[in-house]
Protein backbone atom coordinates (compact mmCIF):
# COMPACT_ATOMS: atom_id res chain seq x y z
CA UNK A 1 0.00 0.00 0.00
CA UNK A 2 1.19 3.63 -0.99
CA UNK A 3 0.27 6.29 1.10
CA UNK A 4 -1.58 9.47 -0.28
CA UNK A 5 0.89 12.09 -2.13
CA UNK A 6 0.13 15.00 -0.16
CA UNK A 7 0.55 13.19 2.84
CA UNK A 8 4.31 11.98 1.33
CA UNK A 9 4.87 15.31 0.47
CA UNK A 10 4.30 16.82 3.84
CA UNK A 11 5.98 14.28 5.81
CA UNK A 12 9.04 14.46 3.63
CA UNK A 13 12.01 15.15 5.83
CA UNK A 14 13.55 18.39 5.61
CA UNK A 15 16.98 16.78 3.89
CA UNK A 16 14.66 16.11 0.90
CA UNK A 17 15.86 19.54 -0.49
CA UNK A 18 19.59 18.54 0.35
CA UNK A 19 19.20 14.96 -1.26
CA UNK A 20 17.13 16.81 -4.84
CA UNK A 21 20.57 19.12 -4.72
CA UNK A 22 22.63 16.20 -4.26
CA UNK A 23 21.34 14.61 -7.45
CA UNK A 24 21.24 17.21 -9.62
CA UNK A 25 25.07 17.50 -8.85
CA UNK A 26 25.97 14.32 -8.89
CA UNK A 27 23.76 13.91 -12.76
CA UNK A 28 25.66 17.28 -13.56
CA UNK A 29 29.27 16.47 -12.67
CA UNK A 30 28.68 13.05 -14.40
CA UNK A 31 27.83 14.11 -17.27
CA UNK A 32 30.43 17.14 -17.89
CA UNK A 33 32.72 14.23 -17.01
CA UNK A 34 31.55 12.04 -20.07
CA UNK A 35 32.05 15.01 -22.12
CA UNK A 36 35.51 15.91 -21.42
CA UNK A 37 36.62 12.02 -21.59
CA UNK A 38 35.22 10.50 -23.91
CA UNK A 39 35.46 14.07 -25.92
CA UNK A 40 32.23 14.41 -27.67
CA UNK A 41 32.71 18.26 -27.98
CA UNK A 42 34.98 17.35 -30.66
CA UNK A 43 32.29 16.57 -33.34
CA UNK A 44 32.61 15.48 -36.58
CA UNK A 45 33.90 17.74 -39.31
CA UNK A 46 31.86 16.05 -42.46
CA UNK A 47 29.83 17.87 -45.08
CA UNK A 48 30.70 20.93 -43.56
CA UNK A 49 30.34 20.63 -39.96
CA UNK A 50 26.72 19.93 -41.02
CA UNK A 51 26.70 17.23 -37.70
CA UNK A 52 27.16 19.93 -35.18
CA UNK A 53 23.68 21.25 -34.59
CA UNK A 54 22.44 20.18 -38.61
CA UNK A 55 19.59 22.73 -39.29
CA UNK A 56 20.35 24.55 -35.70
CA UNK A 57 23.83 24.81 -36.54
CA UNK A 58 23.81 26.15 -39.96
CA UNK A 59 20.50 28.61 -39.06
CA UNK A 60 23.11 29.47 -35.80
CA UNK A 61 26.47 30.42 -38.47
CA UNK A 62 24.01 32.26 -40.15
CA UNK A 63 23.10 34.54 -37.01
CA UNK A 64 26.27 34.61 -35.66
CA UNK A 65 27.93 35.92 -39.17
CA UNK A 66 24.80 38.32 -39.72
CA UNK A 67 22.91 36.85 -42.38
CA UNK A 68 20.25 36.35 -39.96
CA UNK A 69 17.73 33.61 -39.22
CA UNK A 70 18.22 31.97 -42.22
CA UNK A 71 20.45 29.45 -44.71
CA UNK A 72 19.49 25.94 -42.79
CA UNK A 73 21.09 23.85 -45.39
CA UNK A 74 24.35 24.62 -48.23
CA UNK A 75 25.10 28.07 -48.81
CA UNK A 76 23.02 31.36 -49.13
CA UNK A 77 19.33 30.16 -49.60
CA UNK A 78 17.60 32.59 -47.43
CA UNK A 79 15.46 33.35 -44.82
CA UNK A 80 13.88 30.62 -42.84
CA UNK A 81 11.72 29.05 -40.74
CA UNK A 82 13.12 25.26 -40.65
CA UNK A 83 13.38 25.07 -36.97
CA UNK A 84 11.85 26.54 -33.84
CA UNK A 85 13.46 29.40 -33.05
CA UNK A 86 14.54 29.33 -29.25
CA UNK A 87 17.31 26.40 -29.06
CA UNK A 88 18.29 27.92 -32.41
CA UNK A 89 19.51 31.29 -31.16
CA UNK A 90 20.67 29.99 -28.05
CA UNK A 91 23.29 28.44 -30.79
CA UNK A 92 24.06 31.08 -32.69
CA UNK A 93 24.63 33.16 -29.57
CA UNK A 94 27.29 30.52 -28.44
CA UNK A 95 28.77 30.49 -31.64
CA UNK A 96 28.99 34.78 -31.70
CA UNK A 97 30.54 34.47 -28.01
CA UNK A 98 32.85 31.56 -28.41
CA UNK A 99 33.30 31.15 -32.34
CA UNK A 100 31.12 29.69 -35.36
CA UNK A 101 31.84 25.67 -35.20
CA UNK A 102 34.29 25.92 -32.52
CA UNK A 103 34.95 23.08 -29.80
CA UNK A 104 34.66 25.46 -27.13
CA UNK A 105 31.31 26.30 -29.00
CA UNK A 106 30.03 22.56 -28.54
CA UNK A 107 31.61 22.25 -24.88
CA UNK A 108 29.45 25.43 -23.90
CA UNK A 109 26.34 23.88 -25.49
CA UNK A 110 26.62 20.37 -24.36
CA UNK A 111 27.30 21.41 -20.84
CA UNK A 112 23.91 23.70 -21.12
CA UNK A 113 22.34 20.23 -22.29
CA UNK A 114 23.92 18.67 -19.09
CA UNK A 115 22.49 21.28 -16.99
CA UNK A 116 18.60 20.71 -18.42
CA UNK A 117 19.17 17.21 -18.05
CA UNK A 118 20.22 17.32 -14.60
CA UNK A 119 17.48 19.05 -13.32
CA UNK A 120 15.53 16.86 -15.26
CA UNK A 121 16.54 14.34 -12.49
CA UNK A 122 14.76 16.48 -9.86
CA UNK A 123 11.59 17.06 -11.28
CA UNK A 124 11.47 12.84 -12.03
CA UNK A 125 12.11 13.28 -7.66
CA UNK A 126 9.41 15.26 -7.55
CA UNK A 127 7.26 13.49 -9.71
CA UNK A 128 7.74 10.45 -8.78
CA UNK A 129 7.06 11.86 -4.81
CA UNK A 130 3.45 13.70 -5.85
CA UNK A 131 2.65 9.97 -7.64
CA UNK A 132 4.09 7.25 -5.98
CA UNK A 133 5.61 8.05 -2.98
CA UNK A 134 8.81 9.12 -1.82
CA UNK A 135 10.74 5.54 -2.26
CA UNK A 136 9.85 5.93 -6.14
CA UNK A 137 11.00 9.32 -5.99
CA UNK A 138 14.42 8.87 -4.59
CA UNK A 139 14.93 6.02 -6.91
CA UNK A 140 13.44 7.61 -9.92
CA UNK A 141 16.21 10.69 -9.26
CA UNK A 142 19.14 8.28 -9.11
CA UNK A 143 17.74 6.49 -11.96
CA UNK A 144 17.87 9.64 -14.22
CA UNK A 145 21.03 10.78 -12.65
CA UNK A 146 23.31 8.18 -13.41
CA UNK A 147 21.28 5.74 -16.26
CA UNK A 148 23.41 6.13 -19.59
CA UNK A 149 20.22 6.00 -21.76
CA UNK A 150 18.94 9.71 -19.98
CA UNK A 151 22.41 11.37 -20.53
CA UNK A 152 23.09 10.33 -23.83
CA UNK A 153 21.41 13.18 -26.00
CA UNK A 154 22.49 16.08 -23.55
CA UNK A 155 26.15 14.98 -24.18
CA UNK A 156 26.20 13.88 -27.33
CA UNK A 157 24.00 16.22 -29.53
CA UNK A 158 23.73 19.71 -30.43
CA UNK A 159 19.81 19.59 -30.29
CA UNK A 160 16.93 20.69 -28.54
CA UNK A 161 15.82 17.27 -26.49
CA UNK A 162 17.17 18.01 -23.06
CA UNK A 163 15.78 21.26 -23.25
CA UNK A 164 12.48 19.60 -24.61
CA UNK A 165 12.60 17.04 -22.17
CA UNK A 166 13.24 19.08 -19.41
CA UNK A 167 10.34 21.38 -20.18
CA UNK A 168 7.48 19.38 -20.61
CA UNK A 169 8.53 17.28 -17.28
CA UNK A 170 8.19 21.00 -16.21
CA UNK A 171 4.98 21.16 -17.57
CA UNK A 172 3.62 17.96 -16.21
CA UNK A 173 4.66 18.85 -12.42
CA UNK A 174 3.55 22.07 -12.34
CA UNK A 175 0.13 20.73 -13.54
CA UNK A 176 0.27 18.19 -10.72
CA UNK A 177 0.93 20.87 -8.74
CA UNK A 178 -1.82 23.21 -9.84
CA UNK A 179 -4.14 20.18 -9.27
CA UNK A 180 -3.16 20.70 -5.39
CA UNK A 181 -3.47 24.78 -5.61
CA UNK A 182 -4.76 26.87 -8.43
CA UNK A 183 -2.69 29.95 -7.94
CA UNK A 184 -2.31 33.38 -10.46
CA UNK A 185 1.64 32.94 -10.43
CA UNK A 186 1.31 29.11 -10.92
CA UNK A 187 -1.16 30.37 -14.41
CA UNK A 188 1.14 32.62 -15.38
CA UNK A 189 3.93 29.95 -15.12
CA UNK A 190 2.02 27.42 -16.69
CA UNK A 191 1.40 30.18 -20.12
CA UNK A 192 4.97 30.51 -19.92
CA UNK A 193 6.28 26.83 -20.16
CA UNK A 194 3.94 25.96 -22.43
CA UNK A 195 5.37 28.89 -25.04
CA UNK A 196 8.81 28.06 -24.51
CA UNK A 197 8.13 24.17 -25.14
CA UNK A 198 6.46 25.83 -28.42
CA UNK A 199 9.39 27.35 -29.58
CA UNK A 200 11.86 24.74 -28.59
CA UNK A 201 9.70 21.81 -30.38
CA UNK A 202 6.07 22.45 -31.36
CA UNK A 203 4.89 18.89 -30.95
CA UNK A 204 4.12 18.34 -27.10
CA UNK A 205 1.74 21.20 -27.89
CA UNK A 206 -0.71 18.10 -27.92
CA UNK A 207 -0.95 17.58 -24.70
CA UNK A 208 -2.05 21.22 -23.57
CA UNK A 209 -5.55 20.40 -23.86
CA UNK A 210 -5.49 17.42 -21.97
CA UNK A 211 -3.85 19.32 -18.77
CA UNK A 212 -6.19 21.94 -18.99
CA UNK A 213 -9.10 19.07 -18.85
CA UNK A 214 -7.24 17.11 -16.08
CA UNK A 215 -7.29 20.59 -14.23
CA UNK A 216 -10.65 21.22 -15.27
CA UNK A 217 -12.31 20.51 -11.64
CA UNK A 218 -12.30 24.22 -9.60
CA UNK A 219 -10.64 25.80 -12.36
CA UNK A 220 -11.50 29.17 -12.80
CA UNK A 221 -11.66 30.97 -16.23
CA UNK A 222 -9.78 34.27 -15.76
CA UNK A 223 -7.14 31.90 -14.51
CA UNK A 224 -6.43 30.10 -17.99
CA UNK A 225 -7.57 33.62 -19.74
CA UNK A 226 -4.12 35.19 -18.41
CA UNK A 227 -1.92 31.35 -18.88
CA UNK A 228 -3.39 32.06 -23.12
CA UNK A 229 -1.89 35.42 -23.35
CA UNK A 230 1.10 34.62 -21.62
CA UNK A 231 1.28 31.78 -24.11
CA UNK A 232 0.26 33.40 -27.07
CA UNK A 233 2.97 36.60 -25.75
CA UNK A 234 5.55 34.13 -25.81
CA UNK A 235 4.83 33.34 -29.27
CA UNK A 236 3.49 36.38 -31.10
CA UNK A 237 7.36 38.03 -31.47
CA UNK A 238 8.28 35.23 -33.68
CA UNK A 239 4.84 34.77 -35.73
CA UNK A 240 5.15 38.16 -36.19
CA UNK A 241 9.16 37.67 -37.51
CA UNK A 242 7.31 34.90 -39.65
CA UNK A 243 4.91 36.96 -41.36
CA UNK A 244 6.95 39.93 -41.93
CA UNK A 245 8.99 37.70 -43.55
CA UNK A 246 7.05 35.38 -45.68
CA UNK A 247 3.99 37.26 -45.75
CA UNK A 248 2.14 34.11 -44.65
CA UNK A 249 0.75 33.08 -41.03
CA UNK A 250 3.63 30.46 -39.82
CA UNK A 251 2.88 30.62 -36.46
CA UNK A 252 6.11 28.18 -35.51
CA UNK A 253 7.99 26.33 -38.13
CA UNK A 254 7.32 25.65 -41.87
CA UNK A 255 8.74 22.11 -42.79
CA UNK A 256 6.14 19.69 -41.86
CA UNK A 257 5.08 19.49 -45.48
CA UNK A 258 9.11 18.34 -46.79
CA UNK A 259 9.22 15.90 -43.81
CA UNK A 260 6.09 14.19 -44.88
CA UNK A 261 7.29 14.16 -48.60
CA UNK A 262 10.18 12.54 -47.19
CA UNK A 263 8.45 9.79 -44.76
CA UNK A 264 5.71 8.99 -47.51
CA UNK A 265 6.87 8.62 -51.02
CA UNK A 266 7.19 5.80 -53.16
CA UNK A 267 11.13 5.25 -51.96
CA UNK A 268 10.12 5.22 -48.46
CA UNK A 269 10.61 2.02 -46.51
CA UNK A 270 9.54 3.37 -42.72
CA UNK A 271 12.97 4.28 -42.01
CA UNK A 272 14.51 7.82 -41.55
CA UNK A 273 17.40 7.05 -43.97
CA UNK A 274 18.45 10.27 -45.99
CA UNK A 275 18.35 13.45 -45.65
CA UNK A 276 15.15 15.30 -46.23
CA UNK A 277 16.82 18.33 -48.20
CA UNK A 278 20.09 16.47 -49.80
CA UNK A 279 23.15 18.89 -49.25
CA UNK A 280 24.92 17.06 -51.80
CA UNK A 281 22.04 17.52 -54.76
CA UNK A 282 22.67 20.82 -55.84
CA UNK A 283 19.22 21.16 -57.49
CA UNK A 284 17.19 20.73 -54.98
CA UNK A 285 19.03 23.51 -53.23
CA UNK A 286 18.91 25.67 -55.88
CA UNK A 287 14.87 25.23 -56.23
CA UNK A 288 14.79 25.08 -52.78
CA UNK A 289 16.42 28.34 -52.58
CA UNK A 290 14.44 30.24 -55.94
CA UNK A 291 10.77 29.70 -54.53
CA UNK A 292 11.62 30.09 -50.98
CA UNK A 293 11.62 27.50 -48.32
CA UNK A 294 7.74 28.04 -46.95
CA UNK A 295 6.82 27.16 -50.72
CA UNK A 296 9.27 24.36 -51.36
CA UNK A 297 8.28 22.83 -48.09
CA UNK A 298 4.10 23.76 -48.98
CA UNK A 299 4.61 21.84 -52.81
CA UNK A 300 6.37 18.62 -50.93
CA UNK A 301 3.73 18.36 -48.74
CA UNK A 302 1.07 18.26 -51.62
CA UNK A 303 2.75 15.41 -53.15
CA UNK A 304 3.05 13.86 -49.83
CA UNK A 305 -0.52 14.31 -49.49
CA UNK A 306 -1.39 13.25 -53.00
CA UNK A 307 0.70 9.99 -52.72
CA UNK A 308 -0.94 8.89 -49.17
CA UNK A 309 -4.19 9.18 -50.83
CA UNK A 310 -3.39 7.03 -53.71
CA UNK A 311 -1.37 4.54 -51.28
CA UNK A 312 -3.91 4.11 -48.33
CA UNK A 313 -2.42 0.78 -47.65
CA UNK A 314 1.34 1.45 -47.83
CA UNK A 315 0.61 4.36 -45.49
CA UNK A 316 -0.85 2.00 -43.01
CA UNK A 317 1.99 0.01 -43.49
CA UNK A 318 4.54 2.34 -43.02
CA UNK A 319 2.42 3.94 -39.91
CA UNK A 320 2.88 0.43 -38.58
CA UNK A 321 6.34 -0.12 -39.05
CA UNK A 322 7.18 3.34 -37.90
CA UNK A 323 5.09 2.76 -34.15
CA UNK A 324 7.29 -0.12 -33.87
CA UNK A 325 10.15 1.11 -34.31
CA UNK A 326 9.37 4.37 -32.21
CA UNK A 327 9.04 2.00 -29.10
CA UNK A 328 11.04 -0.74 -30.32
CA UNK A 329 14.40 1.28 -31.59
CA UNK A 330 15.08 2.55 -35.05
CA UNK A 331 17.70 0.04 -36.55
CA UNK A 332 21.04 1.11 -37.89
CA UNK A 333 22.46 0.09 -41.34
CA UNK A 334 23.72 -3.57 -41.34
CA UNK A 335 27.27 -2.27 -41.82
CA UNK A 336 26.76 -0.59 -37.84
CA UNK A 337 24.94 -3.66 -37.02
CA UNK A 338 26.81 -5.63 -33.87
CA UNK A 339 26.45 -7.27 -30.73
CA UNK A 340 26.19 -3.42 -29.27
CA UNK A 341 23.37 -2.66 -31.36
CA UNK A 342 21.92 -5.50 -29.84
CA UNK A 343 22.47 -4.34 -26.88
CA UNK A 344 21.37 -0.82 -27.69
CA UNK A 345 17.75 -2.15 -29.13
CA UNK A 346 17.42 -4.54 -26.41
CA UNK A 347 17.50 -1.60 -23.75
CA UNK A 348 16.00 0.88 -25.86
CA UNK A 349 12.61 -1.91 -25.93
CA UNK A 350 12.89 -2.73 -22.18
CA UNK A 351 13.10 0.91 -21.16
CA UNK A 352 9.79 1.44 -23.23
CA UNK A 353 7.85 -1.74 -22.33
CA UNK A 354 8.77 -0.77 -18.60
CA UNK A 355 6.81 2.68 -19.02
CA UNK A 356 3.88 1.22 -21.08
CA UNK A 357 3.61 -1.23 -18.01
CA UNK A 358 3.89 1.33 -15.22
CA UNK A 359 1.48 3.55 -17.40
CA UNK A 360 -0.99 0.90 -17.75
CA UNK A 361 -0.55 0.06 -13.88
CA UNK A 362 -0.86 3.40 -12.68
CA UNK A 363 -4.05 3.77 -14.77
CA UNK A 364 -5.79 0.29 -13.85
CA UNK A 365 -4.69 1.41 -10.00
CA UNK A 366 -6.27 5.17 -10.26
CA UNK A 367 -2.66 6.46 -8.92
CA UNK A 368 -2.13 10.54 -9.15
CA UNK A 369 -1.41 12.22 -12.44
CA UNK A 370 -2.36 8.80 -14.05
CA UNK A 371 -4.42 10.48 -17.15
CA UNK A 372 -1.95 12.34 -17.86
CA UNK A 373 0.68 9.58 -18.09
CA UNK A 374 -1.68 7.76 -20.41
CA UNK A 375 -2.20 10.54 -22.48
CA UNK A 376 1.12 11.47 -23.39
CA UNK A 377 2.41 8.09 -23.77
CA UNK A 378 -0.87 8.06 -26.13
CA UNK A 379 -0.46 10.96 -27.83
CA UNK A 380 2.99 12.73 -28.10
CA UNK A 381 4.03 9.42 -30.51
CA UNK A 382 1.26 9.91 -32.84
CA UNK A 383 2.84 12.74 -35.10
CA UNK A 384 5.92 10.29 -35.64
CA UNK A 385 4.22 7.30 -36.37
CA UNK A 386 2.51 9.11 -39.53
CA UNK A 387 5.85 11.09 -40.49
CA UNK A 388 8.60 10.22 -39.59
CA UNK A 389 10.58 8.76 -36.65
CA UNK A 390 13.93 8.32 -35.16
CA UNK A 391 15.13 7.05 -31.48
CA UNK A 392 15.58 10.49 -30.03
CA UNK A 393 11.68 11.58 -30.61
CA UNK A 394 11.39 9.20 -27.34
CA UNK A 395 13.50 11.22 -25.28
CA UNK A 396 10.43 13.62 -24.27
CA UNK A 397 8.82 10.60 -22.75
CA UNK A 398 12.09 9.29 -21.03
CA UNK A 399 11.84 11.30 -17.82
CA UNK A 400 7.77 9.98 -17.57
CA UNK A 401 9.50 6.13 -18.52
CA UNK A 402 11.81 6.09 -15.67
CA UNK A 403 9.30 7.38 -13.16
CA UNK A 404 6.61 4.38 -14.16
CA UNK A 405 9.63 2.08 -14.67
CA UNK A 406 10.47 2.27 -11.03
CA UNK A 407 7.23 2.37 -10.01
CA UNK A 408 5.98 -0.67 -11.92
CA UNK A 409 9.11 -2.37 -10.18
CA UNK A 410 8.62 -1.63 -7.09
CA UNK A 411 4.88 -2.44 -7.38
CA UNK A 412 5.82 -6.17 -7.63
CA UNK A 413 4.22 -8.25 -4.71
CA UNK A 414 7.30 -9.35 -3.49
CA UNK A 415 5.62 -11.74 -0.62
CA UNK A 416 4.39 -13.91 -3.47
CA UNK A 417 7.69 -14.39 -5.00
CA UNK A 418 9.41 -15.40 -2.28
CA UNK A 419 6.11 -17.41 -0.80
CA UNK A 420 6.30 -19.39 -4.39
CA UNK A 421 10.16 -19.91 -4.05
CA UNK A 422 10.19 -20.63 -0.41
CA UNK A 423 7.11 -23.54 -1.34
CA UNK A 424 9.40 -24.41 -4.18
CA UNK A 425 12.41 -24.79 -1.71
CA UNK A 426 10.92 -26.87 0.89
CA UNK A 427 9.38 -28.96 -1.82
CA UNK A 428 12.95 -29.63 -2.48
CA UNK A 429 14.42 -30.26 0.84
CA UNK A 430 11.38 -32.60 1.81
């Protein structure tokens, strides 16, 4: 039997505050450590540097050298609305301060990924303490501290997931703790995350309607009035950018329409092999760069569109294959393939069939915040099962995974194990 969350929360010993500071260190320290040894700030110089920060990257030279928020691919193709814009200056304000592809560049950035990733380990604590109890929390922490598969985009990658998983984790405890108290700062707070997850990545936007409805008991409207304009505040400098510039409404980013082209096409096979504008074809670039990027992307999504209806069944196909692979792993080429791509996939499928568990647990056992565990594990995969998908479109989910990982574990009735193995034992001796 778990005792009620609130009353966890209030009987939580003072060192709980020492012990949340403790981990976040601890997760910090390790992970500055993996950078500096096993050197991942020194990244890849191929096509370019394209590998350090891709789209980001390119978008952040651009910035950084003056040309503005633009040229996301080869050369001089102008203006552009490829990526969310927030991670995306945050590069090109590292590479103005510290120099344009630089190592000290990627050190500064990784270590900023470290730090959202660390934290990430005490809102899991907290979490996991509002939820489950404060056993689960102190284990779901350490878990996300020190486990290599919650460090390894925040040192490896110049890209927004530890800032995207470390903001809708954000998003999900604050709304936990809104259920508790509905307060005018905790609104205001609430508008806020939710525009900065929009401008880091668009996509967890999903869920915002289903915390609103989970808070919908003793909500008051004014409330949620002022948490929409903070929101749409947040947003309406760049929309704004966006229309000046293309004289269209983009109210985020622009390339959903080339990434479908890309997932659903006759050549595609489910997996996210290729590039979806090829640096290397120079004609693409060149179109690409004549009619402007919000058209290019606009006239690849028609043909997407135009080939799914023609192919209903291959689209279901693919749909399949890619659901499987976003909780299963997303192979590598056979030349990668090993016994630690094994390994890899094997963890990568346990992790997620450990979440799905504890989701579907916490559910069938009514346990705090459980709709809105089901919900996102519902939801937030939906947009990659139809597009596109690769192993790091999990990582939003990872910090919810650990949480219902531990507690599906420690769930387990342990006196029937060892009641079963101590029959089995004297069965034995006798």
């Amino acid at each position: 039997m778990f005792v009620d969350s609130s009353q966890q929360i209030a009987a939580a010993p003072a060192s709980d505050k020492k012990l949340q500071i403790r981990i976040f260190w601890v997760a910090f320290l390790v992970r500055v450590a993996y950078i500096l040894l096993a050197h991942t700030y020194k990244i890849r110089l191929t096509d370019d540097h394209f590998e350090f920060g891709w789209e980001m990257g390119r978008i952040g030279r651009a910035l950084a050298t003056g040309h503005g928020y633009s040229d996301p691919f080869t050369g001089h193709t102008g203006p552009s609305a490829w990526t969310p814009p927030l991670y995306t200056y945050l590069v090109g304000g590292v590479f103005k301060v510290f120099g344009v592809y630089s190592r000290l560049s990627a050190f500064v950035l990784l270590t900023f990924n470290s730090l959202l990733s660390a934290y990430t380990a005490v809102l899991c604590y907290e979490i996991g303490l509002r939820c489950f109890g404060r056993k689960c929390a102190v284990w779901s922490g350490w878990m996300w501290a020190l486990y290599p598969a919650a460090l390894q985009y925040a040192v490896r990658w110049v890209w927004e997931m530890s800032a995207t998983a470390a903001l809708f984790a954000g998003i999900l405890l604050l709304t936990l703790r809104l259920r508790d108290e509905q307060t005018v700062r905790r609104w205001a707070f609430f508008g806020l995350l939710w525009g900065l997850l929009a401008l880091t990545n668009p996509t967890p936007l999903l869920m915002m309607p289903f915390c609103l409805l989970y808070l919908a008991r003793g909500i008051k409207i004014r409330q949620v009035v002022l948490a929409g304009v903070v929101f749409m505040a947040v947003l309406a400098p760049w929309s704004a950018r966006n229309y000046l510039v293309f004289h269209r409404f983009i109210p985020l980013r622009d390339n959903f329409g080339a990434e479908n082209f890309e997932g659903n096409s006759d050549w595609s096979v489910g997996f996210p092999w290729g590039r979806t504008v090829p640096l290397e074809n120079r004609q693409v670039i060149a179109y690409y760069a004549r009619v402007g990027e919000p058209e290019f992307s606009a006239e690849r999504g028609r043909t997407a569109t135009a080939w799914i209806h023609e192919h209903p069944l291959r689209f279901v196909e693919l749909s399949i294959k890619r659901a499987w692979m976003y909780w299963a792993g997303v192979p590598k080429s056979v030349q990668e393939a090993g016994v630690l791509e094994y390994g890899r996939l094997m963890s990568f499928q346990f992790l997620s069939l450990c979440g799905l568990l504890g989701a579907i647990l916490a559910a069938s056992c009514r346990r705090r915040g459980w709709f809105l565990f089901v919900c996102s594990m519902v939801l937030l995969p939906l947009p990659y099962y139809l597009v596109t998908v690769q192993a790091r479109f999990r990582h939003v989910l990872e910090p919810l995974i650990c949480v219902l990982g531990v507690y599906l574990f420690q769930s387990a009735d342990r006196t029937r194990v060892w009641s079963y193995f101590g029959k089995r034992t004297a069965g034995i001796g006798g």
